[in-house]
C-alpha atoms as a PDB file:
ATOM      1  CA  UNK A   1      26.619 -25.955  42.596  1.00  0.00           C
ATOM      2  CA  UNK A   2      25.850 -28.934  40.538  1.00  0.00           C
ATOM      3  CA  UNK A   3      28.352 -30.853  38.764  1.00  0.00           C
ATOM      4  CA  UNK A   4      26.868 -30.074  35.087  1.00  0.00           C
ATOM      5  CA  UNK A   5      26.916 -26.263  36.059  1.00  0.00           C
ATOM      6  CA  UNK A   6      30.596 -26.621  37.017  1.00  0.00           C
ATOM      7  CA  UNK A   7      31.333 -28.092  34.174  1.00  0.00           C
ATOM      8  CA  UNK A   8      29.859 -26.327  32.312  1.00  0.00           C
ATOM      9  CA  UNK A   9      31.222 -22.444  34.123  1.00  0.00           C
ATOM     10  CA  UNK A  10      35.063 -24.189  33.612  1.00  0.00           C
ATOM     11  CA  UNK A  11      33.992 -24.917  29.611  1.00  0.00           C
ATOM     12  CA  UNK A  12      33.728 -21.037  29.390  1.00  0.00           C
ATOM     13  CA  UNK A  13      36.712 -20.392  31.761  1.00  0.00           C
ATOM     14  CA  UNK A  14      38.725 -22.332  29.645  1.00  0.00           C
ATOM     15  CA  UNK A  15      37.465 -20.775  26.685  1.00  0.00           C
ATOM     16  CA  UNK A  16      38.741 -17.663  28.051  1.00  0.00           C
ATOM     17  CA  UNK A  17      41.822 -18.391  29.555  1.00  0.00           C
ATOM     18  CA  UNK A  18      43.433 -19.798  26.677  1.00  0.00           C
ATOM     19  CA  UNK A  19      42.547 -17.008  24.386  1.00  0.00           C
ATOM     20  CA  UNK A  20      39.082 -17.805  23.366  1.00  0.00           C
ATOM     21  CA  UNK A  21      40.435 -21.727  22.066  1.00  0.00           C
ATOM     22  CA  UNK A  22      39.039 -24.804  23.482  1.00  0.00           C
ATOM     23  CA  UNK A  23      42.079 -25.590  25.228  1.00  0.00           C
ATOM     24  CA  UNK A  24      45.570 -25.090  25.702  1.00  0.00           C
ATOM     25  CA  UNK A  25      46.613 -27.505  23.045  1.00  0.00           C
ATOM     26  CA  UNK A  26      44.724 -25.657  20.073  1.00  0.00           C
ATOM     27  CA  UNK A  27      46.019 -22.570  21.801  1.00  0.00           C
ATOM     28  CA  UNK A  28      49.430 -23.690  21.281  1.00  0.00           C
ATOM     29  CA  UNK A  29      49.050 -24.609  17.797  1.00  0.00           C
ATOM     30  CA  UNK A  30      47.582 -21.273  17.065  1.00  0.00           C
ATOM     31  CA  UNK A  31      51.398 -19.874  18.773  1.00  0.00           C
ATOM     32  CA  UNK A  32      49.328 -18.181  21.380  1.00  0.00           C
ATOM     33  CA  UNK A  33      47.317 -15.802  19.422  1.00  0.00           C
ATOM     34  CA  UNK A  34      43.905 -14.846  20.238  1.00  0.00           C
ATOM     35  CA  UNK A  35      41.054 -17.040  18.130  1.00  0.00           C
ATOM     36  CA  UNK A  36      39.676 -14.303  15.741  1.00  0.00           C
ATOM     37  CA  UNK A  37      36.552 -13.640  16.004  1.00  0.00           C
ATOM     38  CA  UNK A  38      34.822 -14.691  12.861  1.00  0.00           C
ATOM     39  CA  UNK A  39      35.605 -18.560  13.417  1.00  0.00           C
ATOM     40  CA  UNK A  40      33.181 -20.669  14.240  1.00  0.00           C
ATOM     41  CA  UNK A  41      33.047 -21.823  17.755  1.00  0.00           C
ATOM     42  CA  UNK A  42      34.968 -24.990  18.380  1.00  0.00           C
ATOM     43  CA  UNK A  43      31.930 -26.608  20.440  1.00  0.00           C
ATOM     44  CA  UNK A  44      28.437 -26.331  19.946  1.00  0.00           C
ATOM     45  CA  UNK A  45      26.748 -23.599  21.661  1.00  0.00           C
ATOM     46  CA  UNK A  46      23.765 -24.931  23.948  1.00  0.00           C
ATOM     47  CA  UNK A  47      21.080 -23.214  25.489  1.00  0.00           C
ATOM     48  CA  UNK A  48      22.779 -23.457  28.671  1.00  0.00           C
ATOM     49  CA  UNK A  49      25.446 -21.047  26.970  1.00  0.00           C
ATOM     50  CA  UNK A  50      24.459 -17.059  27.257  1.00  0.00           C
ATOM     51  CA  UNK A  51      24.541 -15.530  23.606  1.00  0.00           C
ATOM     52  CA  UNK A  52      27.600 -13.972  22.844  1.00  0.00           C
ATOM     53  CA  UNK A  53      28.039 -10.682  24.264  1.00  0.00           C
ATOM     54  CA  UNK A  54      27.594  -7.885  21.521  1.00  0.00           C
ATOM     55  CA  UNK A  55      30.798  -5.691  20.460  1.00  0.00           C
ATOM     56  CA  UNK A  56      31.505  -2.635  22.256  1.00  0.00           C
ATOM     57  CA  UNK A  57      30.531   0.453  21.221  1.00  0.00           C
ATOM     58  CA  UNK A  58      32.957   2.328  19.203  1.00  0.00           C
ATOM     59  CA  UNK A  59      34.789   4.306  21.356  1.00  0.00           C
ATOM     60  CA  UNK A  60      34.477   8.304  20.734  1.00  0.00           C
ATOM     61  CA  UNK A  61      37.643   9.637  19.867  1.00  0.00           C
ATOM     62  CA  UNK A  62      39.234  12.004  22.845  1.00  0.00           C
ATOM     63  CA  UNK A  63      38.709  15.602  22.907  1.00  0.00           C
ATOM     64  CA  UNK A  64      42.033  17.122  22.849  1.00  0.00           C
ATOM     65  CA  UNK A  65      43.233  18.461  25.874  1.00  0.00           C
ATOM     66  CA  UNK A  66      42.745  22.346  26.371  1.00  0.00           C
ATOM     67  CA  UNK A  67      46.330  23.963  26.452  1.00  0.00           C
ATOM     68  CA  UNK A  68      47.756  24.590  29.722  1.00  0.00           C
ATOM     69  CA  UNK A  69      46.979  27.907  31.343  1.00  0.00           C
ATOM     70  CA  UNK A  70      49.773  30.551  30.908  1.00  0.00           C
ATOM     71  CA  UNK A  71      51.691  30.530  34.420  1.00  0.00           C
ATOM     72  CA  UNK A  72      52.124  34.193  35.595  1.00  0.00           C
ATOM     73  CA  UNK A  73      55.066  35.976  35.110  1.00  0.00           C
ATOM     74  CA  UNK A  74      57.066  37.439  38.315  1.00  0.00           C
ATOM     75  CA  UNK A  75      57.297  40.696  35.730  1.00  0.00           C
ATOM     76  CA  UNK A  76      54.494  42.349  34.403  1.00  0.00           C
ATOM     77  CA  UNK A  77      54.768  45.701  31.611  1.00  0.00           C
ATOM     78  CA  UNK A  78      53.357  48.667  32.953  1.00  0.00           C
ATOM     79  CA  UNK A  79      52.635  52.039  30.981  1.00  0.00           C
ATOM     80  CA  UNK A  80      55.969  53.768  29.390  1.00  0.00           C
ATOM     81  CA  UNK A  81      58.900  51.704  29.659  1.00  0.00           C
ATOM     82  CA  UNK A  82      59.039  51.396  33.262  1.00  0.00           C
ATOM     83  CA  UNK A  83      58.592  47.632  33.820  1.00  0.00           C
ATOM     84  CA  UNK A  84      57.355  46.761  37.188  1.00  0.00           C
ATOM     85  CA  UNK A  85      58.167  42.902  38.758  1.00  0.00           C
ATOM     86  CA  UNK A  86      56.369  41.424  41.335  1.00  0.00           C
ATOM     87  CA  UNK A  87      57.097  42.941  45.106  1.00  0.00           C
ATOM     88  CA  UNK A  88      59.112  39.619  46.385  1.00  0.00           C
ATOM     89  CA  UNK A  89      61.152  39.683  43.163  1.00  0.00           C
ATOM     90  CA  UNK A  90      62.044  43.417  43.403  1.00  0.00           C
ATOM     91  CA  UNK A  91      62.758  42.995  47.421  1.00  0.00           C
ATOM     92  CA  UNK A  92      65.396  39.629  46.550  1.00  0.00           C
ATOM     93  CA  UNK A  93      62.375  37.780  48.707  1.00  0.00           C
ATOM     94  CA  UNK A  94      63.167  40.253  51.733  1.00  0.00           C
ATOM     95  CA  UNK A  95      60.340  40.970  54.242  1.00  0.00           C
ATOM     96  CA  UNK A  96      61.921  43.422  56.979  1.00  0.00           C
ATOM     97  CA  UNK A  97      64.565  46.105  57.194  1.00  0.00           C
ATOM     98  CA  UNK A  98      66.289  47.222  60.469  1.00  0.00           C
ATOM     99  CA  UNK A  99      65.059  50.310  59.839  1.00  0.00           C
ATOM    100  CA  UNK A 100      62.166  51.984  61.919  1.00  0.00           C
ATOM    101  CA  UNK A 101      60.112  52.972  58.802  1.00  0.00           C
ATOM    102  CA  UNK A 102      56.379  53.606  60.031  1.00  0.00           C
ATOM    103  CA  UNK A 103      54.475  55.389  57.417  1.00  0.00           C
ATOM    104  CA  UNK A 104      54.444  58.694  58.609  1.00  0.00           C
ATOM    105  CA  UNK A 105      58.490  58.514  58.753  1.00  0.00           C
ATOM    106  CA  UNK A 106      59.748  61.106  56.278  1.00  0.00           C
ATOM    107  CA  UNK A 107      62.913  60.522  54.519  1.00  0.00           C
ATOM    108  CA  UNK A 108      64.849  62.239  51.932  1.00  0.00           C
ATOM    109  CA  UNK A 109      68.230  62.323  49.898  1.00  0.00           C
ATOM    110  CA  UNK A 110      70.968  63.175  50.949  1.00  0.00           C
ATOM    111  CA  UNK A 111      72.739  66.081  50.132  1.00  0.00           C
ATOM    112  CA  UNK A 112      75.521  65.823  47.307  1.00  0.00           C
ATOM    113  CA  UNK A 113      74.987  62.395  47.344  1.00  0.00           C
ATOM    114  CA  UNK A 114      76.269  60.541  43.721  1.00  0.00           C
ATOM    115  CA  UNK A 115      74.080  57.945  42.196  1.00  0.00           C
ATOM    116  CA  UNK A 116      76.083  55.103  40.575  1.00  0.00           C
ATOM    117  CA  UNK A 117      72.995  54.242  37.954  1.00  0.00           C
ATOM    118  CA  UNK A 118      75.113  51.401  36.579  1.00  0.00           C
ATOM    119  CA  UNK A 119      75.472  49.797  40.559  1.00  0.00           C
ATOM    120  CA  UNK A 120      71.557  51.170  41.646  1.00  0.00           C
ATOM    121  CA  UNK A 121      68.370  49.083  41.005  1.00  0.00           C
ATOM    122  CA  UNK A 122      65.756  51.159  38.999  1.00  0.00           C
ATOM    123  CA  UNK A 123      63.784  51.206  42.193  1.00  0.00           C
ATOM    124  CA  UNK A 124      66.534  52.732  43.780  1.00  0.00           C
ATOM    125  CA  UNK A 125      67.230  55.444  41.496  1.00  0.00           C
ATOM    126  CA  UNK A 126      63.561  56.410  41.451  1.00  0.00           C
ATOM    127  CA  UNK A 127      63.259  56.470  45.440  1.00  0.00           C
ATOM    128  CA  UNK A 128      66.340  58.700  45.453  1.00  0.00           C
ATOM    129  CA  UNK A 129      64.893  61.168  42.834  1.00  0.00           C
ATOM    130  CA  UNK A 130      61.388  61.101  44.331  1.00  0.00           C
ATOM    131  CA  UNK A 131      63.430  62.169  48.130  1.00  0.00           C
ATOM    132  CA  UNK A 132      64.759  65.352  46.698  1.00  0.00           C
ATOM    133  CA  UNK A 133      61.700  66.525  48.345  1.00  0.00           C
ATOM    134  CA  UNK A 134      61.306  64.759  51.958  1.00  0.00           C
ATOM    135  CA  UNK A 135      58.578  62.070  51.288  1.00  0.00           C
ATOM    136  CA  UNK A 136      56.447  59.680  54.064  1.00  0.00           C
ATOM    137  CA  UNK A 137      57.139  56.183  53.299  1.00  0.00           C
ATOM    138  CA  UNK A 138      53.532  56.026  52.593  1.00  0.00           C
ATOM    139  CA  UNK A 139      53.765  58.786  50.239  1.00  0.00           C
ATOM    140  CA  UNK A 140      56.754  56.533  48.630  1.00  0.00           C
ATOM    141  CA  UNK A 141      55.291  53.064  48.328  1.00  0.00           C
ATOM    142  CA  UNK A 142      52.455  55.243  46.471  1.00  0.00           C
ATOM    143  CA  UNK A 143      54.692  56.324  43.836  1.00  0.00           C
ATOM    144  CA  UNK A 144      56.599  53.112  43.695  1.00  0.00           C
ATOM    145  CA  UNK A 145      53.427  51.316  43.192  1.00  0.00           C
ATOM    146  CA  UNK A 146      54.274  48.784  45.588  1.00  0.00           C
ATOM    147  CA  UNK A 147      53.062  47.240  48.760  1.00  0.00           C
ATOM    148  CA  UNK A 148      53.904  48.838  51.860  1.00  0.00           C
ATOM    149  CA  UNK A 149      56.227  46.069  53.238  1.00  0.00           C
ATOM    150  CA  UNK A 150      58.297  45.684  49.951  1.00  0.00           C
ATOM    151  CA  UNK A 151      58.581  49.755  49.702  1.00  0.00           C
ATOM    152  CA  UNK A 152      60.064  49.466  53.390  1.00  0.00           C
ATOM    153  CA  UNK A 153      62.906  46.966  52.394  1.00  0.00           C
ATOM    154  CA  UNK A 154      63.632  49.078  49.543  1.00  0.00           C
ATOM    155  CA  UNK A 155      63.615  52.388  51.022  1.00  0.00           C
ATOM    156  CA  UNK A 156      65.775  50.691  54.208  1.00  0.00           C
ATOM    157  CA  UNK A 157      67.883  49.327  51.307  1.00  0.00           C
ATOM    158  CA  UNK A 158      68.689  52.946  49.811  1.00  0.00           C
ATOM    159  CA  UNK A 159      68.840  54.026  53.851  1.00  0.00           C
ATOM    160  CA  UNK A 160      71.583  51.199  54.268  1.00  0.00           C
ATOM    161  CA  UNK A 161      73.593  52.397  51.058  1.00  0.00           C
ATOM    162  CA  UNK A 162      73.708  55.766  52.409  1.00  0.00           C
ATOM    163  CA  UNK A 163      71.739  57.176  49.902  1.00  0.00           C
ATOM    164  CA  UNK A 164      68.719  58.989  52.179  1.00  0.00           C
ATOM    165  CA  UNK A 165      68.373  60.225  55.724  1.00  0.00           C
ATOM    166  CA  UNK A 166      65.389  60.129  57.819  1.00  0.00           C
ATOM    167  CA  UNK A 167      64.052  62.890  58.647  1.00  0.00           C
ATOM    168  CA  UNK A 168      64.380  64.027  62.231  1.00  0.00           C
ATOM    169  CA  UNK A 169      64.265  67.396  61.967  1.00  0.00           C
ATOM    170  CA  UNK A 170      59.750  66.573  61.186  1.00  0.00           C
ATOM    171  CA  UNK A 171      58.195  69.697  63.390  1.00  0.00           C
ATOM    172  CA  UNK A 172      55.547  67.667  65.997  1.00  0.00           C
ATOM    173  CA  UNK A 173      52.797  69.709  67.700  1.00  0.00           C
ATOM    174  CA  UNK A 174      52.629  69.980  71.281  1.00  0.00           C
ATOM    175  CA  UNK A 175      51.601  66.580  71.707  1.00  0.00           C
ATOM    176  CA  UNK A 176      54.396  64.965  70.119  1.00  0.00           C
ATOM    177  CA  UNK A 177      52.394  64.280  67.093  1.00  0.00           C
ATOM    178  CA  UNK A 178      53.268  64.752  63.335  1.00  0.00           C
ATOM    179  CA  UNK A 179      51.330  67.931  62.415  1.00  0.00           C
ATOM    180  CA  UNK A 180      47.883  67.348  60.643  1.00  0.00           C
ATOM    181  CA  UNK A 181      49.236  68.225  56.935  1.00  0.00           C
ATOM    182  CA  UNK A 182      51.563  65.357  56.981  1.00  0.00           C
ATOM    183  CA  UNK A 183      49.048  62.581  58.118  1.00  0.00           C
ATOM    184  CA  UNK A 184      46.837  63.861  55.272  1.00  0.00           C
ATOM    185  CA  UNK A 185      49.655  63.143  52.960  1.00  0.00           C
ATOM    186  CA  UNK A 186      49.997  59.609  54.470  1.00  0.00           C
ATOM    187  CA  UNK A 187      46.360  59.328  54.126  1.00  0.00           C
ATOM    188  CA  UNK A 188      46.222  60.299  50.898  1.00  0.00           C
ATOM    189  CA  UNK A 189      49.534  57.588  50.050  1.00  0.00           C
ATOM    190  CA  UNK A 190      47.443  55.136  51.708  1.00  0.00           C
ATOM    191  CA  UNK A 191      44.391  55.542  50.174  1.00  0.00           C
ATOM    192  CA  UNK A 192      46.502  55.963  47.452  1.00  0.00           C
ATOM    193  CA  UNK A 193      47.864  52.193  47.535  1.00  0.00           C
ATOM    194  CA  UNK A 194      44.358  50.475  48.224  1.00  0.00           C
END
């Protein structure tokens, strides 16, 4: 690079480094402010110089931002008054029971048993009146409108509180299966639950 060209690249590096004066002298007895604008340059401008770069554009003003998206509620109202929460919420986060509870497994109240309805969950009450008849645990998570695993942790919950009984007494055909009306049922709970 030629000495005139360096020269002439630290005249406009100067320029701009001490906020657009001609040096740091005139910057200081401007207290460090900026040169407006509107003044005239301090040195003449030669061809060598580029033209002076045109003002930006006016800058749009920002769209406002959208408001957030509602976040989802862990309970959602259902028809009547019956409010249903989400499975994990009405389970306390619970997977698994210790409780053998395949879908064909009937289970029912049990006799003379007292329900505390200031102690029971609402799910609890309404398994326990549902199992005055014997009911599959298909046929159950049906009516409690809930997915099959969370209707087992509940139904093993009402087991553990002693307020069913499985059903053993389930008549089996000769090949140790339940009979075909039941697995219809369970079917139908299934289907039911899809």
């Amino acid at each position: 690079m030629g000495a005139h060209k360096k020269s002439s690249l630290w005249s406009g590096m100067s320029q701009l480094s001490f906020g657009g004066w001609g040096d740091y002298q005139q910057w200081a007895d401007h207290d460090f402010q900026p040169k407006p604008v509107d003044e005239e340059p301090s040195q003449p401008v030669t061809a060598e110089d580029p033209p002076p770069a045109p003002p930006p554009p006016p800058q749009p003003a920002p769209e406002p931002t959208p408001p957030p998206e509602p976040v989802e509620q862990a309970v959602e109202e259902d028809d009547g008054d019956f409010i249903r929460a989400r499975p994990y919420v009405r389970t306390g986060g619970r997977t698994n029971t210790r409780h053998d509870l395949r879908v064909e497994v009937m289970v029912s109240t049990k006799r003379g048993v007292r329900l505390d309805r200031t102690r029971l969950s609402r799910d609890h009450l309404l398994i326990c009146e549902l199992c005055r008849h014997p009911l599959s645990v298909a046929e159950l998570a049906t009516h409690l409108r809930s997915p099959l695993g969370a209707a087992r942790v509940l139904i093993g919950d009402a087991l553990d509180m002693g307020l069913l009984e499985m059903r053993s007494d389930q008549q089996l055909t000769a090949n140790g299966r339940p009979p075909m009306d039941l697995m219809y049922r369970v079917l139908e709970g299934l289907h039911r639950l899809t």
